[in-house]
Protein backbone atom coordinates (compact mmCIF):
# COMPACT_ATOMS: atom_id res chain seq x y z
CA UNK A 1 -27.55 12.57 7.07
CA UNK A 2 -23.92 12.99 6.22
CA UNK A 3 -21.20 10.01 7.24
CA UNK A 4 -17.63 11.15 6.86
CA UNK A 5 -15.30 8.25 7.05
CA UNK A 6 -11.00 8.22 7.89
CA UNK A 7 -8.80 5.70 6.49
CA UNK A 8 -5.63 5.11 8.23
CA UNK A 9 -2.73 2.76 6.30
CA UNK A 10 -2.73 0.99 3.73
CA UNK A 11 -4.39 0.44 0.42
CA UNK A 12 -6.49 -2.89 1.74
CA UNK A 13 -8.08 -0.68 4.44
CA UNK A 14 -9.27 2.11 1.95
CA UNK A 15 -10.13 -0.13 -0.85
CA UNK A 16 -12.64 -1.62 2.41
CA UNK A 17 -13.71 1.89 3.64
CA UNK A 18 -14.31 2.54 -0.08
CA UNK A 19 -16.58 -0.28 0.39
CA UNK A 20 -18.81 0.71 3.47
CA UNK A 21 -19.06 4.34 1.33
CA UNK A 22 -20.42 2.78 -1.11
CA UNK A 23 -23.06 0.90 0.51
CA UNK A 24 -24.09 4.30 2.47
CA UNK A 25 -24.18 5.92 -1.11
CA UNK A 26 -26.57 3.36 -2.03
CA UNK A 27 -28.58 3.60 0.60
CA UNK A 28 -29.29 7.40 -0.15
CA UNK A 29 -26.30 9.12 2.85
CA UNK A 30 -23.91 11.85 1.82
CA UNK A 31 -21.10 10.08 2.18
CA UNK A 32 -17.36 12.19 2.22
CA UNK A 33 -13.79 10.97 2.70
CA UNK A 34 -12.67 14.58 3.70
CA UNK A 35 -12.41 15.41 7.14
CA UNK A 36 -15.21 17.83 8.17
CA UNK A 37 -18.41 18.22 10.00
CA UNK A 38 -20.59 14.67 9.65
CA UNK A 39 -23.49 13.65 12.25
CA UNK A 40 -21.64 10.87 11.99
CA UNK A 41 -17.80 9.44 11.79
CA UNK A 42 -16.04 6.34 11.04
CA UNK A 43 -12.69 5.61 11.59
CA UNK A 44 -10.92 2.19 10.24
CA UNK A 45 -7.91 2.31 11.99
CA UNK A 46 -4.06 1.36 11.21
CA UNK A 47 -1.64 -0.81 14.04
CA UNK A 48 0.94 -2.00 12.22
CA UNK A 49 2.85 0.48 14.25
CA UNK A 50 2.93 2.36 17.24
CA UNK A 51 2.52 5.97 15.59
CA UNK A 52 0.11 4.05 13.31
CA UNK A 53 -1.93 3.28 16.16
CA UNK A 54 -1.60 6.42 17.84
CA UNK A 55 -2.91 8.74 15.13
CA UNK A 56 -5.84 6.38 15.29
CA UNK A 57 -7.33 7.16 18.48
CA UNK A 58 -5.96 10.92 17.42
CA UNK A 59 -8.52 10.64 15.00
CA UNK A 60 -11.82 10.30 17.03
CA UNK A 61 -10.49 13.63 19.14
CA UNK A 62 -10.28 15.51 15.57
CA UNK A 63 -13.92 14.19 14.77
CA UNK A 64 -15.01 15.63 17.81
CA UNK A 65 -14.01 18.88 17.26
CA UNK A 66 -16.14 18.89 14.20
CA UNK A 67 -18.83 18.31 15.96
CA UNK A 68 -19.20 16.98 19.45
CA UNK A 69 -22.51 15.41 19.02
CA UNK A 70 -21.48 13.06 16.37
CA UNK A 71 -21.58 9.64 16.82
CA UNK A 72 -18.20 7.93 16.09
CA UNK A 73 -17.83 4.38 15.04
CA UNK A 74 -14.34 2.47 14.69
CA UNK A 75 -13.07 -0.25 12.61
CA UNK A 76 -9.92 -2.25 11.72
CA UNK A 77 -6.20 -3.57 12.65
CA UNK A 78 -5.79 -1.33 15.63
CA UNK A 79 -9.67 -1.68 17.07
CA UNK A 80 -8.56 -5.50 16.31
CA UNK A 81 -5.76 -5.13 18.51
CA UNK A 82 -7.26 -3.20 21.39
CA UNK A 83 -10.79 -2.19 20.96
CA UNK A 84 -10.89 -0.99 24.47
CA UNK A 85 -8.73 1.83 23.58
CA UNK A 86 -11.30 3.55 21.75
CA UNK A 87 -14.69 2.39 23.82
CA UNK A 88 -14.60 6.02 25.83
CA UNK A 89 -15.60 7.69 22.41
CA UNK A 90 -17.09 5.38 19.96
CA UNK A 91 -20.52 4.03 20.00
CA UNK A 92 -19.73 0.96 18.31
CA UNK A 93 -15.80 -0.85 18.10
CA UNK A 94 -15.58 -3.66 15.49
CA UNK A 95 -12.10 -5.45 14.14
CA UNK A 96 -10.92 -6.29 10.83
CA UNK A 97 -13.73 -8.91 10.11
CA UNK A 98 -17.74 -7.77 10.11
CA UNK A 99 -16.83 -4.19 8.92
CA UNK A 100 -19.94 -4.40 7.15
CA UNK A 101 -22.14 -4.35 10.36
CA UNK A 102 -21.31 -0.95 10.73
CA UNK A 103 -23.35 -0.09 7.87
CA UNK A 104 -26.29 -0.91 9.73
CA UNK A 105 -24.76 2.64 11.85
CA UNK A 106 -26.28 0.79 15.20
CA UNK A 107 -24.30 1.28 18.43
CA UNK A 108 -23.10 -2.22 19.61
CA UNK A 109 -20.42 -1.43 21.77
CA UNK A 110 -17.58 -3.93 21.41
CA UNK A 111 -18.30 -6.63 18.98
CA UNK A 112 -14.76 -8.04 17.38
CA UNK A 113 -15.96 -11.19 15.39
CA UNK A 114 -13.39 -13.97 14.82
CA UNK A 115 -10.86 -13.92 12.02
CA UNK A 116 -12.58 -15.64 8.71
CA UNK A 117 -10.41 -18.66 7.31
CA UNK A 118 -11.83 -17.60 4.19
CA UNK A 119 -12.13 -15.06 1.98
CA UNK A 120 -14.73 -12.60 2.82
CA UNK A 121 -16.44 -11.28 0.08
CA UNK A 122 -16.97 -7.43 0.65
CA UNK A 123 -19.47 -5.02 -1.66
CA UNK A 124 -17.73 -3.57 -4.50
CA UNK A 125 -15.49 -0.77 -3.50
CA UNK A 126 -16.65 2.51 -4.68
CA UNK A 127 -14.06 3.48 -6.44
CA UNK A 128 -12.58 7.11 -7.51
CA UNK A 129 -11.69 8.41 -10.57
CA UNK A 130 -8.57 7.49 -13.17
CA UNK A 131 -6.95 4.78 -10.37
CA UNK A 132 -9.01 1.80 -8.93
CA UNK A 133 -7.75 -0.06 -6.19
CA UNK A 134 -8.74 -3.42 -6.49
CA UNK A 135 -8.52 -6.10 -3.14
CA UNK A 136 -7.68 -9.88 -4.73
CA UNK A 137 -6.63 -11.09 -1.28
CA UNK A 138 -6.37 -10.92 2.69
CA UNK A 139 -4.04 -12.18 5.51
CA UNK A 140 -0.72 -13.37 5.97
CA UNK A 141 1.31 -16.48 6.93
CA UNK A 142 4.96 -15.17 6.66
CA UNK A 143 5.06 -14.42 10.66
CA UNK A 144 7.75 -11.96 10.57
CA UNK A 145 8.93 -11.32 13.78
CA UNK A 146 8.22 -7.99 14.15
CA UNK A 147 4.61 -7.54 12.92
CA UNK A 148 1.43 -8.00 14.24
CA UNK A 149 -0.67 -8.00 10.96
CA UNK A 150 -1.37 -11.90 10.78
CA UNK A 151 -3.03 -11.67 14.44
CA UNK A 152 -5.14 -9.12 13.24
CA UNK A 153 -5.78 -9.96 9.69
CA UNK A 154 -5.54 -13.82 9.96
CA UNK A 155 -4.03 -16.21 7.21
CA UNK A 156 -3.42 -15.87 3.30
CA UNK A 157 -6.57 -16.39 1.93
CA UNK A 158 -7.56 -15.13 -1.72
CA UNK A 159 -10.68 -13.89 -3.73
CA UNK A 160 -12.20 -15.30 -6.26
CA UNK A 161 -10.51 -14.56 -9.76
CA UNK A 162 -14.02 -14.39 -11.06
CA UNK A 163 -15.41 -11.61 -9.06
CA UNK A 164 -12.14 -9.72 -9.35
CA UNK A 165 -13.07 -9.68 -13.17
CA UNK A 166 -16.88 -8.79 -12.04
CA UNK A 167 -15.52 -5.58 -10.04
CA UNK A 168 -13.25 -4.51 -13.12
CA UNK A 169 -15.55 -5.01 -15.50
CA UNK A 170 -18.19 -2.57 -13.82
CA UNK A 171 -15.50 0.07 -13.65
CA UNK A 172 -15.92 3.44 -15.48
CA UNK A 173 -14.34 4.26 -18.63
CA UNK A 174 -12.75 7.26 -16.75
CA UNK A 175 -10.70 4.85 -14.97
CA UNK A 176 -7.52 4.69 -16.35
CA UNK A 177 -5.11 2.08 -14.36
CA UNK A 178 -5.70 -0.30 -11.78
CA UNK A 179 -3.57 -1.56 -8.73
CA UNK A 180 -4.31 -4.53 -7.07
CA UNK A 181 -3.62 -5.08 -3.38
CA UNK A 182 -3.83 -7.36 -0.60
CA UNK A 183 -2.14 -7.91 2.79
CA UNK A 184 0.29 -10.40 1.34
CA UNK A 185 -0.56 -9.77 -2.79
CA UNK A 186 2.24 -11.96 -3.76
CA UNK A 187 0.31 -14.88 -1.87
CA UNK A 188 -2.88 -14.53 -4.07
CA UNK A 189 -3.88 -18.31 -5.35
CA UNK A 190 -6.27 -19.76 -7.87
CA UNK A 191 -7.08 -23.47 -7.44
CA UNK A 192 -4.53 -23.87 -4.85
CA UNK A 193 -1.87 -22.15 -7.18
CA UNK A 194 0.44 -19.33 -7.27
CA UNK A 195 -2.78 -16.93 -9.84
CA UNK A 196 -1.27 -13.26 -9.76
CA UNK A 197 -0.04 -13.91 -13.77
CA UNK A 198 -3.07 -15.68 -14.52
CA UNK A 199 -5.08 -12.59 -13.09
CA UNK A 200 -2.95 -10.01 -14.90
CA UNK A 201 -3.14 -11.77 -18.15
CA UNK A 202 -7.07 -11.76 -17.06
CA UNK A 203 -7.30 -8.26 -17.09
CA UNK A 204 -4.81 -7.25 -19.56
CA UNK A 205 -7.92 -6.82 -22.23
CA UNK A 206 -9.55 -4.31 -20.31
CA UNK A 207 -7.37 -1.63 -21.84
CA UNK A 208 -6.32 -0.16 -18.27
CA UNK A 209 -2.60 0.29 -16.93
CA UNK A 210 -2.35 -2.87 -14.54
CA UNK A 211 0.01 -2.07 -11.60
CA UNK A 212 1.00 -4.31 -8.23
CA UNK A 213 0.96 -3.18 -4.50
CA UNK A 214 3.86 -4.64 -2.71
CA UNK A 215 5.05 -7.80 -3.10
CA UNK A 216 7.73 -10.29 -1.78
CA UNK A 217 10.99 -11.47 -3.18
CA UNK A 218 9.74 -14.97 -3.52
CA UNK A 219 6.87 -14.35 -6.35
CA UNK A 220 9.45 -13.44 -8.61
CA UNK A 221 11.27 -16.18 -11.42
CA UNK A 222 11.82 -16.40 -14.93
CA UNK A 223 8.26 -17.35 -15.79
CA UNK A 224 6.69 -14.82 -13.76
CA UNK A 225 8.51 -12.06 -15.20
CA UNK A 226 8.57 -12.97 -18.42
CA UNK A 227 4.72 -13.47 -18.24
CA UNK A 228 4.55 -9.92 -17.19
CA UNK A 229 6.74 -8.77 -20.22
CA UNK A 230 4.19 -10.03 -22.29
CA UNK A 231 1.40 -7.99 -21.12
CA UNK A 232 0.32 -4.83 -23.13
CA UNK A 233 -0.83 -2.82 -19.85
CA UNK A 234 1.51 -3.76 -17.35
CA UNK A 235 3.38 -1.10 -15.46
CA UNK A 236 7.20 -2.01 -14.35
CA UNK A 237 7.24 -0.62 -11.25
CA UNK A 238 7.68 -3.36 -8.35
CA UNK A 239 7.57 -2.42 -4.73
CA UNK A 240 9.43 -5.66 -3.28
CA UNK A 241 9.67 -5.50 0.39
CA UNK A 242 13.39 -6.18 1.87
CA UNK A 243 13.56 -4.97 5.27
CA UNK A 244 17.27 -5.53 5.57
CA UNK A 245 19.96 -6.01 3.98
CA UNK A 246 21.70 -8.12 6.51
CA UNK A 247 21.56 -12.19 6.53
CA UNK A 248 21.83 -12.17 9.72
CA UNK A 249 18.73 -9.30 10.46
CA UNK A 250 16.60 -11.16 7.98
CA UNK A 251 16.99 -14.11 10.07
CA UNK A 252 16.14 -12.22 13.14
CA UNK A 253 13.30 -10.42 11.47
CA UNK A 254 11.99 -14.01 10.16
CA UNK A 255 12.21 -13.17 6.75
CA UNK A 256 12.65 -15.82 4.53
CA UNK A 257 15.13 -15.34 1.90
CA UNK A 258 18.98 -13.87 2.14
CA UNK A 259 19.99 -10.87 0.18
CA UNK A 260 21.80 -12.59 -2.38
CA UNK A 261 18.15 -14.38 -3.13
CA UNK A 262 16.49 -10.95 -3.03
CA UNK A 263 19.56 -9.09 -5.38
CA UNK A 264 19.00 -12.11 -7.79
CA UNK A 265 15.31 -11.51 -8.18
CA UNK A 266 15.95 -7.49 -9.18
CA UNK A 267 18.71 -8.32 -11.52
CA UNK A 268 15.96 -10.99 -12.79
CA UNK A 269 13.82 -7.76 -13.33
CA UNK A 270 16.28 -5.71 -14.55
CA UNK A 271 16.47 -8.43 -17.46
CA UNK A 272 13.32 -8.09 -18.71
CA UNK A 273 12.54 -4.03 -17.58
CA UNK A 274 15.63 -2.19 -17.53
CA UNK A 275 13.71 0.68 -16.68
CA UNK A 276 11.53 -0.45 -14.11
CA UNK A 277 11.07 1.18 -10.97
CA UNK A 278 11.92 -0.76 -7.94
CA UNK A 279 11.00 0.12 -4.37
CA UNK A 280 11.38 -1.04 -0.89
CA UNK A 281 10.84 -0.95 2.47
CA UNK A 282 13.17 -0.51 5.09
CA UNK A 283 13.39 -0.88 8.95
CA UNK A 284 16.15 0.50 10.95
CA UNK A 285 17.20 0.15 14.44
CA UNK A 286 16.05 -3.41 14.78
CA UNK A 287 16.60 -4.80 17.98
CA UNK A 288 19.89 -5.99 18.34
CA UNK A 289 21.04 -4.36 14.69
CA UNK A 290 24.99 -3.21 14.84
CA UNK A 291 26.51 -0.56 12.97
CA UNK A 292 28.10 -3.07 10.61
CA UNK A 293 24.46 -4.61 9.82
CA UNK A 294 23.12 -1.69 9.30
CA UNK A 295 25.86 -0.86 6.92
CA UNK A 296 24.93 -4.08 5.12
CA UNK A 297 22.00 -2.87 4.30
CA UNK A 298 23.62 0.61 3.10
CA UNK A 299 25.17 -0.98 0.44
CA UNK A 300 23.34 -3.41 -0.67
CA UNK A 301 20.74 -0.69 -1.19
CA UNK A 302 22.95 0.81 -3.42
CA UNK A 303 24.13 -2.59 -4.94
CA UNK A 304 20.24 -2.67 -6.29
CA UNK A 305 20.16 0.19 -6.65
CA UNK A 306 16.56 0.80 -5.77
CA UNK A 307 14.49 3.76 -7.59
CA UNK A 308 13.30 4.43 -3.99
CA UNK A 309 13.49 3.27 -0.55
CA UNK A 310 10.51 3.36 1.98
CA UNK A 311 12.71 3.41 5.71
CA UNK A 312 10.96 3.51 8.81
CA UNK A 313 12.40 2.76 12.42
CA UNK A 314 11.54 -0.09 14.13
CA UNK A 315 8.03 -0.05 16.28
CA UNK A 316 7.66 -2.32 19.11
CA UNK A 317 4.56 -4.32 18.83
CA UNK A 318 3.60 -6.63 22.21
CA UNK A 319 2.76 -10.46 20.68
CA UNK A 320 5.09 -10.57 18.33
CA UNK A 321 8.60 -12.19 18.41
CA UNK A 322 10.66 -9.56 18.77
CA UNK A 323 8.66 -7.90 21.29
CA UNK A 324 11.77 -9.63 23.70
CA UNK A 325 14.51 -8.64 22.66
CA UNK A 326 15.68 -5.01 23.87
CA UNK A 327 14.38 -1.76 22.11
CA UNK A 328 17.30 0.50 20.71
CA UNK A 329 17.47 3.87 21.93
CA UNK A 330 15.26 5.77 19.58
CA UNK A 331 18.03 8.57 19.32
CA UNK A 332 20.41 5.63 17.01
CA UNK A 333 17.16 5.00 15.40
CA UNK A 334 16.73 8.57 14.36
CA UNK A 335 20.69 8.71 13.24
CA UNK A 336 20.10 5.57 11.11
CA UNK A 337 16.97 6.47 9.58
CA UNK A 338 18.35 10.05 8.51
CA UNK A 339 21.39 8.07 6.97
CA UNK A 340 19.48 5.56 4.88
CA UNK A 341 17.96 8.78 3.80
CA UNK A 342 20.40 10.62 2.17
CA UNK A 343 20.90 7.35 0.34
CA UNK A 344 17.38 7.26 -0.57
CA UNK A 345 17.77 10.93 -2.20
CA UNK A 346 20.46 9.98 -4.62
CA UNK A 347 19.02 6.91 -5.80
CA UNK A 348 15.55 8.09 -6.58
CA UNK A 349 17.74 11.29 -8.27
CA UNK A 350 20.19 8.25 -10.34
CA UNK A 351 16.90 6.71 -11.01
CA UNK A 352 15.40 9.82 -12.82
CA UNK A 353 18.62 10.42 -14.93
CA UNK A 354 18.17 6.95 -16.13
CA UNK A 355 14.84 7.86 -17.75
CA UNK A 356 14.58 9.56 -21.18
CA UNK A 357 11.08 8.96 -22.31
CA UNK A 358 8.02 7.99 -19.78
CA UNK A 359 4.29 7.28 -20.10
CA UNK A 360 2.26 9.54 -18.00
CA UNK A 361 -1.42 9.56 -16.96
CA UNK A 362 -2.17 12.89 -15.87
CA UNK A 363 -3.77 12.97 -12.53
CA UNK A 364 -4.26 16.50 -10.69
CA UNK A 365 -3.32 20.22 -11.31
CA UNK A 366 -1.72 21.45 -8.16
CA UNK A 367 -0.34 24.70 -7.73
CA UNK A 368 1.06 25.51 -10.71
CA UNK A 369 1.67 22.15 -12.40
CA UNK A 370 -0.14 19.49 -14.05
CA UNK A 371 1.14 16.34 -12.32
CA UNK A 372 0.96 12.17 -13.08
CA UNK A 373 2.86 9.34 -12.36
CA UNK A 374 5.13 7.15 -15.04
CA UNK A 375 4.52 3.63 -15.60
CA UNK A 376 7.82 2.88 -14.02
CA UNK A 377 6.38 5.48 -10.86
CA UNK A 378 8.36 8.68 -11.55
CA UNK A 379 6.09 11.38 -10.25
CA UNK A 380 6.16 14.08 -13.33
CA UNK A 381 5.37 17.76 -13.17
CA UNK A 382 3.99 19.83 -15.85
CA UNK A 383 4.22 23.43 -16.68
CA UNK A 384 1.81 23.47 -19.99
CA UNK A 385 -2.24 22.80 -19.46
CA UNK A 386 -3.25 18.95 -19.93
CA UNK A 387 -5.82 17.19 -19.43
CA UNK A 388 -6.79 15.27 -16.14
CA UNK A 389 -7.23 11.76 -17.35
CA UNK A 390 -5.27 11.47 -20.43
CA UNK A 391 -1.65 9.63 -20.97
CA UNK A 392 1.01 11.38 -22.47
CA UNK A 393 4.18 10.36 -24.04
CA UNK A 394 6.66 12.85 -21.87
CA UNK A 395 10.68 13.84 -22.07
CA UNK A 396 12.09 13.92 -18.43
CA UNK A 397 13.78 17.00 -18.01
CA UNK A 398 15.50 16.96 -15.08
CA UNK A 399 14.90 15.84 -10.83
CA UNK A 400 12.23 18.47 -9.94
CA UNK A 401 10.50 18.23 -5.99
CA UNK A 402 9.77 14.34 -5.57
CA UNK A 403 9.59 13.78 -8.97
CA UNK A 404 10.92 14.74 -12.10
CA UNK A 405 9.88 18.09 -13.92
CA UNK A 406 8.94 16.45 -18.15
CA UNK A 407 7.82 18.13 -21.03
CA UNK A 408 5.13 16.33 -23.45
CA UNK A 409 6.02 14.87 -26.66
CA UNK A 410 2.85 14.09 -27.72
CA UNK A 411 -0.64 12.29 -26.50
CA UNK A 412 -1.25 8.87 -26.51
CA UNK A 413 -4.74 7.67 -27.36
């Protein structure tokens, strides 16, 4: 029997599909990630917004077409959110929590469990080659306005900082750099306590390029990032979510921090990494957001400057705050988004120029290029033959695609 299962969003939800292919591995299935024909299909699904949640139930009409008789089973935020939406074609519709009952592949119809107040421990993720995502926490508190994750996720709660080390510790030696992730990563505790440092310094002896999912502004001070300058494996590249750059948006938006506390915490990394990578999200056309807000955010974008800028327009999502005020028209969202943009391009090209010599693991060969990502997460493009798997010490050349196009100095073992 083959099982062929679809992640949408984020790293969390793979690292937990990872999981439930594992345990159908195990349990002697052919198990695939790729879209194709499968007797049967599961979907974990994304909501955090509308598109999100509307290439979700696209998905069970694609695994159709692969083969009608499948059965089709659906997990996660969106299922969460509206299981009924996707009770027509699936067997069996389960939320964020009990993923794990869909190993049993039984239909069950609608069965949404209530949200765990603590943290759930899941089977080990089965994990791919040279980059293992590793879950440390689940959940959010921060209620911003405009998102619906903590309704489907529930609060901050954390794993243990023992069976993180278990996980890494059964990881192959192929595996060359870990990220760790959670809904709200910068909220991971140990005894009650702030414990990402105390994790990192953890795993530092494992010999494996440590790297961070996103974070927020308020994780970082001078003993945090000076802990991380410490570390022998850690990668500078911080994905620190913003939003806006307009006091008066962030209030809206329920964000807790102004811009001047979010500019302090870069320059804070900028101290101790002058070459690390910093990256953001982005949301434009926020309900009531005027042209001289959203010019705020323009330059203090550049102000940064960020190595990269993740902008999305805003999604409407019913529960939440901000679900009453008035939607923009989506025509000024468009016009803002494709302005941040432009921005976007010069900064990641500034960022590039800055760089002289980068790290690179070596991840793929596609097309004609042998491509890997920095430490400080400059995407680098190779025309000589490497090695998948190996880290090189690499000259940046010039902007090439997305990336950079670098030339190898020499191999680091």
């Amino acid at each position: 029997m083959k099982i062929c299962l679809q992640t949408l969003g984020c790293k969390v939800n793979k690292y937990e599909s990872d999981a439930l292919m594992r345990i159908f591995k195990e349990q002697g299935f052919e198990v695939t990630d790729k879209l194709e024909k499968a007797d049967a299909y599961i979907i974990n699904t994304c909501a955090v917004t509308n598109e999100a949640e509307r290439k979700s139930r696209q998905m069970l009409s694609r695994c159709q077409k692969f083969n009608p008789e499948a059965k089709i089973y659906v997990c996660g935020c969106a299922s969460q959110h509206k299981p009924e939406q996707f009770a027509q074609k699936a067997v069996a519709v389960v939320g964020t929590s009990g993923k794990e009952v869909l190993a049993n592949l039984e239909p069950c119809g609608i069965k949404i469990q209530p949200l765990p107040t603590n943290y759930l421990a899941h089977c080990y993720s089965l994990q791919p080659r040279l980059r293992a995502y590793i879950k440390v926490q689940d959940g959010c508190n921060n209620f911003c306005s405009y998102c619906l994750i903590p309704y489907l996720r529930g609060r901050s709660r954390s794993r243990e900082l023992a069976d993180i080390v278990r996980e890494v510790e059964q990881l192959g030696e192929d595996v060359k750099e870990i990220v760790l992730t959670g809904i709200n990563l910068s909220d991971f505790k140990t005894d009650g306590k702030n414990g990402l440092l105390k994790l990192l310094q953890k795993l530092d002896g494992y010999n494996k390029r440590l790297r961070l999912s996103s974070m927020e502004e308020c994780i970082i001070d001078e003993d945090f990032v000076r802990g991380l300058a410490k570390l022998k494996n850690f990668c500078p590249h911080f994905h620190l979510s913003l939003q806006s750059g307009s006091a008066s948006v962030l209030k809206r938006m329920n964000r807790h921090y102004t811009p001047e506390e979010f500019l302090k915490a870069t320059q804070l990394i900028y101290k101790y990494f002058p070459l690390a990578g910093i990256t953001t999200d982005i949301i434009v056309g926020f309900p009531e957001e005027t042209e001289e807000e959203l010019e705020e955010t323009a330059s203090f974008a550049k102000k940064v400057p960020f190595s990269g800028m993740h902008i999305f327009p805003y999604s409407r999502r019913d529960q939440t705050a901000a679900a009453k005020l008035k939607d923009m028209d989506g025509e000024i969202k468009k016009s803002r988004l494709a302005r941040l943009q432009k921005i976007d391009k010069v900064l990641r090209k500034n960022f590039i120029q800055k760089n002289s010599f980068v790290k690179v693991l070596i991840e793929e060969k596609k097309d004609d290029h042998f491509v890997g990502f920095s430490e400080n997460y400059i995407k680098c493009y190779f025309t000589e033959p490497l090695k998948e798997g190996e880290v090189y010490s690499a000259r940046i050349v010039c902007p090439f695609k997305d990336g950079a196009l670098a030339k190898v100095e020499n191999k680091n073992l």
